[in-house]
Protein backbone atom coordinates (compact mmCIF):
# COMPACT_ATOMS: atom_id res chain seq x y z
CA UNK A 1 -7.52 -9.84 7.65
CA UNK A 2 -6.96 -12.55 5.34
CA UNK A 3 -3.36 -14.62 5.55
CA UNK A 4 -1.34 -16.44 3.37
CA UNK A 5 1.00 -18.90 4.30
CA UNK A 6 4.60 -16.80 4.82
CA UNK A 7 6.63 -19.36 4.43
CA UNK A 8 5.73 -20.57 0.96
CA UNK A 9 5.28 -16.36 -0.05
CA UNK A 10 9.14 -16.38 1.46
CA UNK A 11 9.89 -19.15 -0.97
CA UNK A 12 8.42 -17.80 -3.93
CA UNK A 13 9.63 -14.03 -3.28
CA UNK A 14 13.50 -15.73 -3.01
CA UNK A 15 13.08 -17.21 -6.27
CA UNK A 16 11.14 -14.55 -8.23
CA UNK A 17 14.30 -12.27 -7.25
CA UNK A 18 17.29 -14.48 -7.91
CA UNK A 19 15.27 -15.17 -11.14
CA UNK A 20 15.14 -10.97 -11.53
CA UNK A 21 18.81 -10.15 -11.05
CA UNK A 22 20.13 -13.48 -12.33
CA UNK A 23 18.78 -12.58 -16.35
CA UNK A 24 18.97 -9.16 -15.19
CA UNK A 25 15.56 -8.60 -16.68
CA UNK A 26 14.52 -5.23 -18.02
CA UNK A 27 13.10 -2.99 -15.04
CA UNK A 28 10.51 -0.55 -16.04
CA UNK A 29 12.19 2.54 -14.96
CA UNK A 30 8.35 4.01 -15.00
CA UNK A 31 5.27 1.76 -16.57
CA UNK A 32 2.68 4.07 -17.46
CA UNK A 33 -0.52 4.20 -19.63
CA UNK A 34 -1.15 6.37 -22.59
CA UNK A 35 -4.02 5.42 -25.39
CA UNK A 36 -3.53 6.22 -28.73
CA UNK A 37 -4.11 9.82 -29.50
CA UNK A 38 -6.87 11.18 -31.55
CA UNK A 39 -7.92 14.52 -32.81
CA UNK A 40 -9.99 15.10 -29.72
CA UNK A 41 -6.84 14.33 -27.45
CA UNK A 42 -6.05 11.32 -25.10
CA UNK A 43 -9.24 9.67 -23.93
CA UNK A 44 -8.51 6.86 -20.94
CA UNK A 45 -11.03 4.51 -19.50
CA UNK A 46 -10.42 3.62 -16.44
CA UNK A 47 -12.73 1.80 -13.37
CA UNK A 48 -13.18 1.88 -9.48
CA UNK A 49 -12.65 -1.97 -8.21
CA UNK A 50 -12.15 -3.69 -5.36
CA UNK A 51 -9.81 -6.41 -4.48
CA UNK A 52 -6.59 -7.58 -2.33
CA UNK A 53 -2.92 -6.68 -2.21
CA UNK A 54 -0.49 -8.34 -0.61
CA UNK A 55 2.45 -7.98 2.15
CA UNK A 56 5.60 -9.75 2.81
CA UNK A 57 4.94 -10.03 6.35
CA UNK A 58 1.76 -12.94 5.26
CA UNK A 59 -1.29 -10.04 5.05
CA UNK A 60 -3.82 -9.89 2.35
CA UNK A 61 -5.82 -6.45 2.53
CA UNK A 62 -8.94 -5.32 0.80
CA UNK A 63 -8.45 -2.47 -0.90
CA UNK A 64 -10.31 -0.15 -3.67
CA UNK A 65 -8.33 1.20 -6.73
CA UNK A 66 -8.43 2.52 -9.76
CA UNK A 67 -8.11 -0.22 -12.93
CA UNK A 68 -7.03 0.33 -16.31
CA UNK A 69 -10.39 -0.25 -18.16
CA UNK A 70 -11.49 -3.88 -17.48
CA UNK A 71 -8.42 -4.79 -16.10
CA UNK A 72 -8.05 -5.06 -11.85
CA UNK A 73 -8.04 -2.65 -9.86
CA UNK A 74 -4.42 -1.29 -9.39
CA UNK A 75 -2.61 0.03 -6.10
CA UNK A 76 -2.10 2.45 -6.76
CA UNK A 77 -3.91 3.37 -9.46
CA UNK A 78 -2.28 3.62 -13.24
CA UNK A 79 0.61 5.95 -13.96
CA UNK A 80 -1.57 8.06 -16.80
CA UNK A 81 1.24 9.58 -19.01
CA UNK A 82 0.90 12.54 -21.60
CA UNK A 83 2.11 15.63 -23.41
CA UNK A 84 2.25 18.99 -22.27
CA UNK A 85 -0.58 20.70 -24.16
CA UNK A 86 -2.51 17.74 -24.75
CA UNK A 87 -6.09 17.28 -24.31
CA UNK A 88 -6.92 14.73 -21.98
CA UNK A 89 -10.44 12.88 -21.09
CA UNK A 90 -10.76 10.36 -18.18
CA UNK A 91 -13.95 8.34 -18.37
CA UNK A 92 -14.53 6.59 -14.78
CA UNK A 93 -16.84 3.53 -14.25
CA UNK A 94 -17.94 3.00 -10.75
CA UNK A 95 -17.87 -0.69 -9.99
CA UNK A 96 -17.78 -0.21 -5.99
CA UNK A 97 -20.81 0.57 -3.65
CA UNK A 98 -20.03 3.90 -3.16
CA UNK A 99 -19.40 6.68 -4.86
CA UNK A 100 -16.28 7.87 -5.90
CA UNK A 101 -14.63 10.51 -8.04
CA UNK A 102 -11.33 11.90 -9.30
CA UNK A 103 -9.79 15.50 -9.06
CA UNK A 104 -6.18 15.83 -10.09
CA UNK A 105 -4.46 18.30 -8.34
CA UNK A 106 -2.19 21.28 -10.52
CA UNK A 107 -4.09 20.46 -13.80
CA UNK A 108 -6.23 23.82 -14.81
CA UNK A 109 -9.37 23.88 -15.67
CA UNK A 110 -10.93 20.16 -15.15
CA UNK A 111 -14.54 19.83 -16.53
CA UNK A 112 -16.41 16.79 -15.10
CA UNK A 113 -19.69 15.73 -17.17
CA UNK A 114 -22.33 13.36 -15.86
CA UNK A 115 -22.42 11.58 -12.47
CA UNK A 116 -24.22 13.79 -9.50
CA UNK A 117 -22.92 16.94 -8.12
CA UNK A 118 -20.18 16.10 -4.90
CA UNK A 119 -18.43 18.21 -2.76
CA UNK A 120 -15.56 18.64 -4.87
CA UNK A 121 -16.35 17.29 -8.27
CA UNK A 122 -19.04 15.36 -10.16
CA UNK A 123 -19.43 11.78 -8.32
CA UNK A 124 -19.95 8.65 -10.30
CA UNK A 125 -22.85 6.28 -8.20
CA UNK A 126 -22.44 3.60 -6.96
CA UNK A 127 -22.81 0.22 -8.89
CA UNK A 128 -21.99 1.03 -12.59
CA UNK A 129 -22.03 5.00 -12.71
CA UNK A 130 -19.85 6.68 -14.89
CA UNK A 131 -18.40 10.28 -15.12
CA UNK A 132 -15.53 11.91 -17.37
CA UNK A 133 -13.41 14.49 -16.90
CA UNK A 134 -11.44 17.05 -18.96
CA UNK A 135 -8.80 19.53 -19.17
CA UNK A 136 -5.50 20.46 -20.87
CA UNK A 137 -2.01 19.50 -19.82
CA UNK A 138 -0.48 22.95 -19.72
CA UNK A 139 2.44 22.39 -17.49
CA UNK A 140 4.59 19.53 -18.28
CA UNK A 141 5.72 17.88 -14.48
CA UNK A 142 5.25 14.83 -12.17
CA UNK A 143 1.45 14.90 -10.53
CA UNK A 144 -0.80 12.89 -9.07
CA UNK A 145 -5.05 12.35 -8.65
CA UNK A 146 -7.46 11.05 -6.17
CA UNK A 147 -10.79 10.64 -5.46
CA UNK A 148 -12.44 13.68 -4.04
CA UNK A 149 -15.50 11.87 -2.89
CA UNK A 150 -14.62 11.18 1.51
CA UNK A 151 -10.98 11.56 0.49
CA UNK A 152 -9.62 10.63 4.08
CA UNK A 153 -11.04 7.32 3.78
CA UNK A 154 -10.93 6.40 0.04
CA UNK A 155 -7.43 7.65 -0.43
CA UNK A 156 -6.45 5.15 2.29
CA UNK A 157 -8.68 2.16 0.93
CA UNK A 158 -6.14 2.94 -2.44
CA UNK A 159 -7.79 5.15 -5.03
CA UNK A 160 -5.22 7.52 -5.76
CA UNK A 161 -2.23 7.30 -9.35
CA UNK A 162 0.28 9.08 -10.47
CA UNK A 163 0.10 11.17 -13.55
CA UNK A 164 3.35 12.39 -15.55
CA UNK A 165 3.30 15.03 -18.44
CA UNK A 166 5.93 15.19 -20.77
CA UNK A 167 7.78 18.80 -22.05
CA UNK A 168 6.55 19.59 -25.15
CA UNK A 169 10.02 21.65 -25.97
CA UNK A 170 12.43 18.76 -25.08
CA UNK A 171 15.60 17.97 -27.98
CA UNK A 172 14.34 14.80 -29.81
CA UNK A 173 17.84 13.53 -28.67
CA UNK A 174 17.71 14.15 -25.00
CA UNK A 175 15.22 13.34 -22.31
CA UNK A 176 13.86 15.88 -20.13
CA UNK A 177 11.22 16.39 -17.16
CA UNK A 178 10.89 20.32 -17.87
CA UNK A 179 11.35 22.46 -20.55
CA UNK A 180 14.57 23.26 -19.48
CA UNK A 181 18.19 21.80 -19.98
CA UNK A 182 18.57 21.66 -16.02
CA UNK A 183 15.80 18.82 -15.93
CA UNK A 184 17.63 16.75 -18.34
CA UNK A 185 18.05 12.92 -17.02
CA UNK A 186 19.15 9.59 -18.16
CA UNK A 187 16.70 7.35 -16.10
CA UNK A 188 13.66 8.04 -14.04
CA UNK A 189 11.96 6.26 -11.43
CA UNK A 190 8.38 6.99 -9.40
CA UNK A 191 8.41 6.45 -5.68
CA UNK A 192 4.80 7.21 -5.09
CA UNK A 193 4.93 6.54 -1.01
CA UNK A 194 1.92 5.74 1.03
CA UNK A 195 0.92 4.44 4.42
CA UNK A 196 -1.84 2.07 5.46
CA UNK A 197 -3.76 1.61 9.05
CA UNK A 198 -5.07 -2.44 8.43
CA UNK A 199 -7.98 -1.84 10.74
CA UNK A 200 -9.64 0.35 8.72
CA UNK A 201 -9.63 -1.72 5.62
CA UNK A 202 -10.77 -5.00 8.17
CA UNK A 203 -13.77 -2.83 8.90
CA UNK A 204 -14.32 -1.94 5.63
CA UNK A 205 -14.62 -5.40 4.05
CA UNK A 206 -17.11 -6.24 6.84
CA UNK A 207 -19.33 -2.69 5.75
CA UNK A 208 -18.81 -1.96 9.59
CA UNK A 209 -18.70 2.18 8.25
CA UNK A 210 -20.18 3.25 11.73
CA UNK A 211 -16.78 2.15 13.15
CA UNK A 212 -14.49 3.31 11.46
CA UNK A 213 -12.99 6.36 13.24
CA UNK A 214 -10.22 8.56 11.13
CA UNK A 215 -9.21 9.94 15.11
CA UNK A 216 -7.86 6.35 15.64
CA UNK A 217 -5.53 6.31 12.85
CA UNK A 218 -2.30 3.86 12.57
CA UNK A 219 -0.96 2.69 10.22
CA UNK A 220 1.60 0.09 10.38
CA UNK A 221 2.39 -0.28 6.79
CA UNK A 222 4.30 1.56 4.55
CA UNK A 223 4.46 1.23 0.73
CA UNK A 224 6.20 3.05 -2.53
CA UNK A 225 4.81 2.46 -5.70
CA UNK A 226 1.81 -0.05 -3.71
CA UNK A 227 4.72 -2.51 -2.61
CA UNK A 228 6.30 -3.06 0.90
CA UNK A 229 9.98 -4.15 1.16
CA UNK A 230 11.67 -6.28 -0.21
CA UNK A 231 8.42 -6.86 -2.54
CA UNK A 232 8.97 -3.75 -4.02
CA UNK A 233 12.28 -4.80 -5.91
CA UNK A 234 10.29 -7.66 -7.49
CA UNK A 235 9.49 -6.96 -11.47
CA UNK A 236 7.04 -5.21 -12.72
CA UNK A 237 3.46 -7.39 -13.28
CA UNK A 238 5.15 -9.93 -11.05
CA UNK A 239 2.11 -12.98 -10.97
CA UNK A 240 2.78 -12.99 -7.27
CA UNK A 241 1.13 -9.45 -6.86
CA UNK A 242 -1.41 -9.42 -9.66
CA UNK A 243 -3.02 -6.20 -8.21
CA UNK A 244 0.51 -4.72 -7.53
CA UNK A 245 2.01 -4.05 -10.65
CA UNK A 246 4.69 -1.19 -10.02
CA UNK A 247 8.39 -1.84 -9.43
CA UNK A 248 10.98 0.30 -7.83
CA UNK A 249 14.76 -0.77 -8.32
CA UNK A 250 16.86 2.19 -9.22
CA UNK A 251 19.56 1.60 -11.64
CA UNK A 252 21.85 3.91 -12.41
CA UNK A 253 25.62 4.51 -13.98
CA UNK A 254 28.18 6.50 -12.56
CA UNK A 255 28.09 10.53 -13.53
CA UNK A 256 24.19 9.65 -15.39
CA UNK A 257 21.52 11.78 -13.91
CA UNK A 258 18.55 9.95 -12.31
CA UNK A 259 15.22 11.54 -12.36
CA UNK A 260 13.74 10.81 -9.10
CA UNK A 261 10.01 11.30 -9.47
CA UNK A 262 8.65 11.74 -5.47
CA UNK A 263 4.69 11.86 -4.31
CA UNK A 264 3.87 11.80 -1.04
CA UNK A 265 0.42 9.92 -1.77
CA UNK A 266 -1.31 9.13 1.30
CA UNK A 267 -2.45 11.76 4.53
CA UNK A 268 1.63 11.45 6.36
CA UNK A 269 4.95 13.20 5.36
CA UNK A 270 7.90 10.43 4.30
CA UNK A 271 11.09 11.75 4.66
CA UNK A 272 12.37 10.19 2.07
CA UNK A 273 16.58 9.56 2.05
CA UNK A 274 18.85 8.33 -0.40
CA UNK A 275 22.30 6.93 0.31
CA UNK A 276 24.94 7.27 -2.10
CA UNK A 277 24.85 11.23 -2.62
CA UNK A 278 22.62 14.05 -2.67
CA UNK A 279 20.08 15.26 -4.74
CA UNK A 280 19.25 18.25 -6.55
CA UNK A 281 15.55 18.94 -6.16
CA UNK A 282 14.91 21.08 -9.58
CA UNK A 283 10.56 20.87 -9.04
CA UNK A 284 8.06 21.10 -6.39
CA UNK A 285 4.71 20.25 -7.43
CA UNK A 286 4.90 20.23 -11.47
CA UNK A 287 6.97 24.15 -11.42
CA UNK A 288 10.41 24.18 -12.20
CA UNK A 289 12.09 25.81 -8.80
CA UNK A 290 13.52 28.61 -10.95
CA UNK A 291 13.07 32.69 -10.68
CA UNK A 292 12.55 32.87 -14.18
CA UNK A 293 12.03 30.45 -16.77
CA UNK A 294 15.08 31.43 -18.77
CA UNK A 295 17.71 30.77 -15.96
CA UNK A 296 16.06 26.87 -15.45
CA UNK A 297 16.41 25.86 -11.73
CA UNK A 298 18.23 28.60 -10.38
CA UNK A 299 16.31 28.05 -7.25
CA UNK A 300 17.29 24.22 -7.03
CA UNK A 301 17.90 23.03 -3.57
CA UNK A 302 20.81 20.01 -2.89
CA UNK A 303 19.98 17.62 0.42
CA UNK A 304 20.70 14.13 1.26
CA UNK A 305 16.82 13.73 2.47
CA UNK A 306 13.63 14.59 0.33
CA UNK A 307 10.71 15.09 2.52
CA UNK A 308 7.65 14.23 0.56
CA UNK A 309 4.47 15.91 2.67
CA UNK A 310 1.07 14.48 1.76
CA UNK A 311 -0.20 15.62 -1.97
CA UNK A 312 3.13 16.87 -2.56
CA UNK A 313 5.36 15.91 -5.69
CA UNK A 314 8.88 16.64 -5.95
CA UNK A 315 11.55 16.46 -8.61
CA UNK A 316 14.95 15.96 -8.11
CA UNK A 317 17.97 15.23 -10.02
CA UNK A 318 20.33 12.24 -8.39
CA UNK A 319 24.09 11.36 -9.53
CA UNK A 320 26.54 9.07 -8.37
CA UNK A 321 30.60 9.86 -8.81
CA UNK A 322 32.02 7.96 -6.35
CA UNK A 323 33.65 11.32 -5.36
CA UNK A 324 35.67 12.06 -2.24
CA UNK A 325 35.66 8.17 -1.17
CA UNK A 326 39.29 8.21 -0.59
CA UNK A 327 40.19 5.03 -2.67
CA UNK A 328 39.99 4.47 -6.09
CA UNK A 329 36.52 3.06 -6.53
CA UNK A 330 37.58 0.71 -9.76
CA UNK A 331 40.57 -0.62 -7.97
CA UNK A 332 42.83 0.69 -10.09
CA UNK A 333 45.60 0.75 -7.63
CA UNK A 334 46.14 -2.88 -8.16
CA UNK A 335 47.94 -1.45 -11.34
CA UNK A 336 49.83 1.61 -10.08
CA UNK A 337 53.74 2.24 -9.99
CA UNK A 338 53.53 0.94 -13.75
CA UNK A 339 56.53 1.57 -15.79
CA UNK A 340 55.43 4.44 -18.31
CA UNK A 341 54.15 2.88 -21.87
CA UNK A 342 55.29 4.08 -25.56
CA UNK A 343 53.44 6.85 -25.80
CA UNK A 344 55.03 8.70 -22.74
CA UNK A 345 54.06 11.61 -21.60
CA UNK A 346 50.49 10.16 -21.84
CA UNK A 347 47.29 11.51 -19.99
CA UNK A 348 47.58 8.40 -17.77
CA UNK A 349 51.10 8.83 -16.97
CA UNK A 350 50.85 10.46 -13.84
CA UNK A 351 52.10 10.02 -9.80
CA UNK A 352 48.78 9.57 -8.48
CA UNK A 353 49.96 8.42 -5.15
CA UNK A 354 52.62 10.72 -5.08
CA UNK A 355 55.62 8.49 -4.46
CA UNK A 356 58.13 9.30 -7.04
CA UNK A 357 56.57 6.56 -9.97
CA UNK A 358 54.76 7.69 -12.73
CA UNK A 359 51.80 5.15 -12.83
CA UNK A 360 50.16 4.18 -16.36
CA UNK A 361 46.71 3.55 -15.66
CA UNK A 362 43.95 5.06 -17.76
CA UNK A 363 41.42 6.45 -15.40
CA UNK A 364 37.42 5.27 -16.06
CA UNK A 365 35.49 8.57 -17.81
CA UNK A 366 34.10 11.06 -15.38
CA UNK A 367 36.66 9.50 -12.44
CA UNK A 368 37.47 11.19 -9.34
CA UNK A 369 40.72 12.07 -10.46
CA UNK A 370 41.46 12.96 -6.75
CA UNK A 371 40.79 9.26 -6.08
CA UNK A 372 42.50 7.88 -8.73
CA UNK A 373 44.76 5.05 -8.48
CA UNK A 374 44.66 5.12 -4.43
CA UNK A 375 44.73 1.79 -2.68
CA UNK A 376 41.40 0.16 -1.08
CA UNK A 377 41.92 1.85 2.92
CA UNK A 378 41.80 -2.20 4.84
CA UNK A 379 42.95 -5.33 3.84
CA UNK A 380 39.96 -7.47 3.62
CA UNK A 381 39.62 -10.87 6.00
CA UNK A 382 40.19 -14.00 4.77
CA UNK A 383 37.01 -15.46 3.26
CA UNK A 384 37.03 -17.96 5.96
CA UNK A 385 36.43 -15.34 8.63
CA UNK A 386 32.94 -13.21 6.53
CA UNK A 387 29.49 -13.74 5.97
CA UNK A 388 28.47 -12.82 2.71
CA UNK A 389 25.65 -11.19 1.16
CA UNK A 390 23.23 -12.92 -1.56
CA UNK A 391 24.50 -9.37 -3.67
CA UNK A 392 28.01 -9.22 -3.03
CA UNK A 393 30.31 -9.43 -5.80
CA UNK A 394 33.13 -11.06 -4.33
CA UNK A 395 34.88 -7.59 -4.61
CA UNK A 396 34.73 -4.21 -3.01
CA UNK A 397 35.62 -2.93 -6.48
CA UNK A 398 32.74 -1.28 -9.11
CA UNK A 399 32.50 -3.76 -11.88
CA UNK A 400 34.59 -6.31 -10.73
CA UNK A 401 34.24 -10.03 -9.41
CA UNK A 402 35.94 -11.82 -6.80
CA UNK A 403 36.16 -15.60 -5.79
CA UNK A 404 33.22 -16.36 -3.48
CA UNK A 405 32.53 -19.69 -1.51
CA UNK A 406 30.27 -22.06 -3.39
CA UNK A 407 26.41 -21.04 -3.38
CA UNK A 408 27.50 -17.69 -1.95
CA UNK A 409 26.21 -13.92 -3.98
CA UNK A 410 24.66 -14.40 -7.43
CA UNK A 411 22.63 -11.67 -7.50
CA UNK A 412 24.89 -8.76 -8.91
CA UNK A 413 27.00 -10.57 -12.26
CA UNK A 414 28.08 -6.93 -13.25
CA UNK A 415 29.58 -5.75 -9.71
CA UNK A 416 27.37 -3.60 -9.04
CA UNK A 417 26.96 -1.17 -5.68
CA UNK A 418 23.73 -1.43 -3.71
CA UNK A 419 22.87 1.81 -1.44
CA UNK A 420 19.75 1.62 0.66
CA UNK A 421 17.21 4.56 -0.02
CA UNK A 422 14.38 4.45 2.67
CA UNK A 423 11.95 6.88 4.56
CA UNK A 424 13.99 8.64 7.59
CA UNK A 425 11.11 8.14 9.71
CA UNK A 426 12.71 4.43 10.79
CA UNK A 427 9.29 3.10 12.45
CA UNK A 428 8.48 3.09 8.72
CA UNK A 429 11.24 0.76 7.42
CA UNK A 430 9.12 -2.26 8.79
CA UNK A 431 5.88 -4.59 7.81
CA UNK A 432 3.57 -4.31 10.75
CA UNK A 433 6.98 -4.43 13.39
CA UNK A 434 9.13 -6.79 11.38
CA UNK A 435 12.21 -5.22 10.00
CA UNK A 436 13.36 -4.81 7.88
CA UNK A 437 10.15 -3.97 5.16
CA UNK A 438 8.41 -1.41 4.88
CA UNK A 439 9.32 2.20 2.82
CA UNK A 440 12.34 0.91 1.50
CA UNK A 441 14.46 -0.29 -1.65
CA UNK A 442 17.77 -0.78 -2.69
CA UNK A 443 19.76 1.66 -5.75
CA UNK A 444 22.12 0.27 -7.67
CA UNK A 445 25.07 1.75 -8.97
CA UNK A 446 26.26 -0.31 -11.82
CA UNK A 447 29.32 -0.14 -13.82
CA UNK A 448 29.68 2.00 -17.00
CA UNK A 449 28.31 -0.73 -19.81
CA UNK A 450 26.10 -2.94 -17.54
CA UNK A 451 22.38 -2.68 -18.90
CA UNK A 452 19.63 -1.30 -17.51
CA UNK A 453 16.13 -1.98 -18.07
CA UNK A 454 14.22 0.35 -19.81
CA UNK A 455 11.02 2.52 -19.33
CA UNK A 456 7.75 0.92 -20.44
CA UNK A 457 4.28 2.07 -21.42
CA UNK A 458 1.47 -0.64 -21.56
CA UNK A 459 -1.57 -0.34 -23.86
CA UNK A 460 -4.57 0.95 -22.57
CA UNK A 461 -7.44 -0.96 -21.76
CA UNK A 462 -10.78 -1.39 -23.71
């Protein structure tokens, strides 16, 4: 294994994510790829590579991946985006000493031309071979590829991607996963999650094949989107991971409906579990969980815990209300027991506390009107007597901002709420034993108005 020095990696990590949050740059909710189209479909060039990704616990791996034509090679590999009923070719290049493939599981009908004849598809050889494959998107969904040439050990040196079709029956003015009102969502994210056993890939760089025995499998390394934690909430094409391009900070509003886009991506199932709320999981492998397509996803299923098995993909709707908290979540009750205003009766002119004085205090839209105008549970220490955190607002209040000792929080100017969403199986919440790391990020819940970054899609390469 090659190192790099932690302590400078620490340094530039803290910066690069003050710098993040501070100009609260635009995250790219998904990056994908999508060429140009032509009247022969979507054509995508794409390359088998080598190269090195990097941990926050100091480790540099070798690693094979997929690249986006002469670019490097990617882990994972490029998020291919297109349209349901599109026509899509994928022309691989070969640049390793091996050969490799691709197969892309729930798209009908793949034709592969040139390469040799493998097991499971056409191969490209080693050393500059090339082979292209074709098919039609049918169903629109959330998928995935890989290489089917020695998939047990290729998928774990990194060649493996994502691959998202769009509905081709979606309102211009909404956004939707399936063609279906049920799948309709304000943000989406991908948490493609994958595991890695280091040996393997130290054997691998030294072309020690003979050794390496799939029996003996650990991993001690746990990834979404190709990132440990806290890497992972760096920005996308952050210079400090040049072969790690993909993100994954969640962002949402309160009552907006995040897409959660889930792939279990490498040979172990990741229980994956999101604090905050449950979700609705509408899809299960690109097919709308519904007895008929007319009734959408009458078949959905609502859990606090989506468990992501190996070459699955799952779809699930995620909202955050604030509901059932017990305290009004926007501190409104600093403002209760108001005299009534002009316009009395008004819609905010009611007891909410029930204690015999109308309060006047307009609730937020899509409030917990159970919740609203009830007092924070605790009085809060002194500042004297906490620790703070680098993303506490100063306030246990949604978009507000409290008075914080100098140099403390900075990293949340809108007031946001940070929920940890991480793989249940704890053992992978760490970087090779040092926790916290690992299958992990942090959501945000931030108030109605504060941006959020938007989703990207990057030019293809030549």
């Amino acid at each position: 294994m090659n190192t790099v020095s932690i302590r400078t990696r620490t340094y530039l990590l803290l910066a690069a994510l003050i710098a993040c949050i501070l100009a609260n740059a635009a995250q790219a909710m998904i990056m994908t790829i999508r060429p140009a189209a032509t009247p022969g479909g979507l054509e995508f060039n794409l390359s088998a590579k080598q190269g090195y990704i990097l941990t926050p616990d100091g480790g540099a791996y070798y690693m094979w991946g997929y690249a986006n034509g002469d670019g490097l090679m990617q882990y994972p590999g490029p998020t291919l985006e297109f349209n349901q009923g599109e026509t899509v070719t994928i022309h691989l290049t070969n640049q390793l000493d091996v050969p490799v493939s691709m197969v892309f599981p729930g798209q009908l009908n793949v034709t592969a031309g040139g390469g040799t004849a493998g097991v499971l598809t056409n191969e490209a050889a080693p050393a500059g071979g090339m082979v292209s494959y074709t098919f039609t998107a049918t169903h629109a969904g959330t998928y995935h590829y890989h290489s089917g040439t020695n998939p047990e050990l290729q998928i774990e040196m990194g060649l493996f991607g994502a691959i998202i079709v769009r509905p081709d029956n979606q309102p211009a003015e909404e956004t939707w996963a399936y063609n279906h009102v049920d799948s309709q969502y304000d943000y989406e994210y991908l948490f493609l999650m994958s595991e890695m056993d280091p040996t393997i890939h130290e054997k691998a760089e030294c072309g020690m094949w003979d050794q390496i025995d799939m029996n003996e499998y650990w991993p001690v390394l746990w990834f979404i989107n190709g990132r440990c934690a806290p890497d992972v909430m760096l920005p996308d094409n952050t210079p400090l991971l040049p072969h790690q391009p993909y993100s994954c900070r969640p962002q949402v509003h309160p009552n907006e409906r995040m897409l959660m886009r889930l792939i279990g991506g490498g040979r172990d199932l990741h229980p994956f579990h999101h604090h905050g709320n449950n979700a609705l999981q509408i899809a299960r492998d690109g097919r709308l969980l519904s007895s008929s397509p007319a009734l959408g996803a009458n078949l959905a299923v609502s859990d606090f815990t989506q468990a992501a098995a190996p070459g699955m993909t799952l779809d699930c709707i995620f909202t955050w209300t604030g509901k059932g908290l017990g305290w009004d979540v926007y501190g409104h009750e600093q403002d209760i027991d108001n005299e009534p205003t002009g316009d009395f009766p008004g819609p905010g002119d009611v007891d909410h506390n029930e204690n015999g004085s109308v309060d006047n205090v307009d609730p937020v839209a899509g409030e917990d009107m159970e919740d609203h105008g009830k007092p924070f549970p605790v009085q809060l220490p002194d500042n004297k007597a906490l620790a703070f955190g680098a993303t506490y607002s100063g306030s246990p209040f949604l978009g507000a901002m409290g008075d914080l000792p100098p140099g403390e929080g900075g990293m949340n100017m809108f007031g946001g709420m940070m929920f940890m969403w991480h793989s249940h199986n704890e053992k992978e919440m760490v970087n090779y034993d040092i926790f916290p790391g690992g299958l992990m990020t942090m959501m945000f819940v931030e108030p109605p108005g504060a941006p959020i970054g938007g989703a990207h899609t990057m030019p293809m390469g030549q």
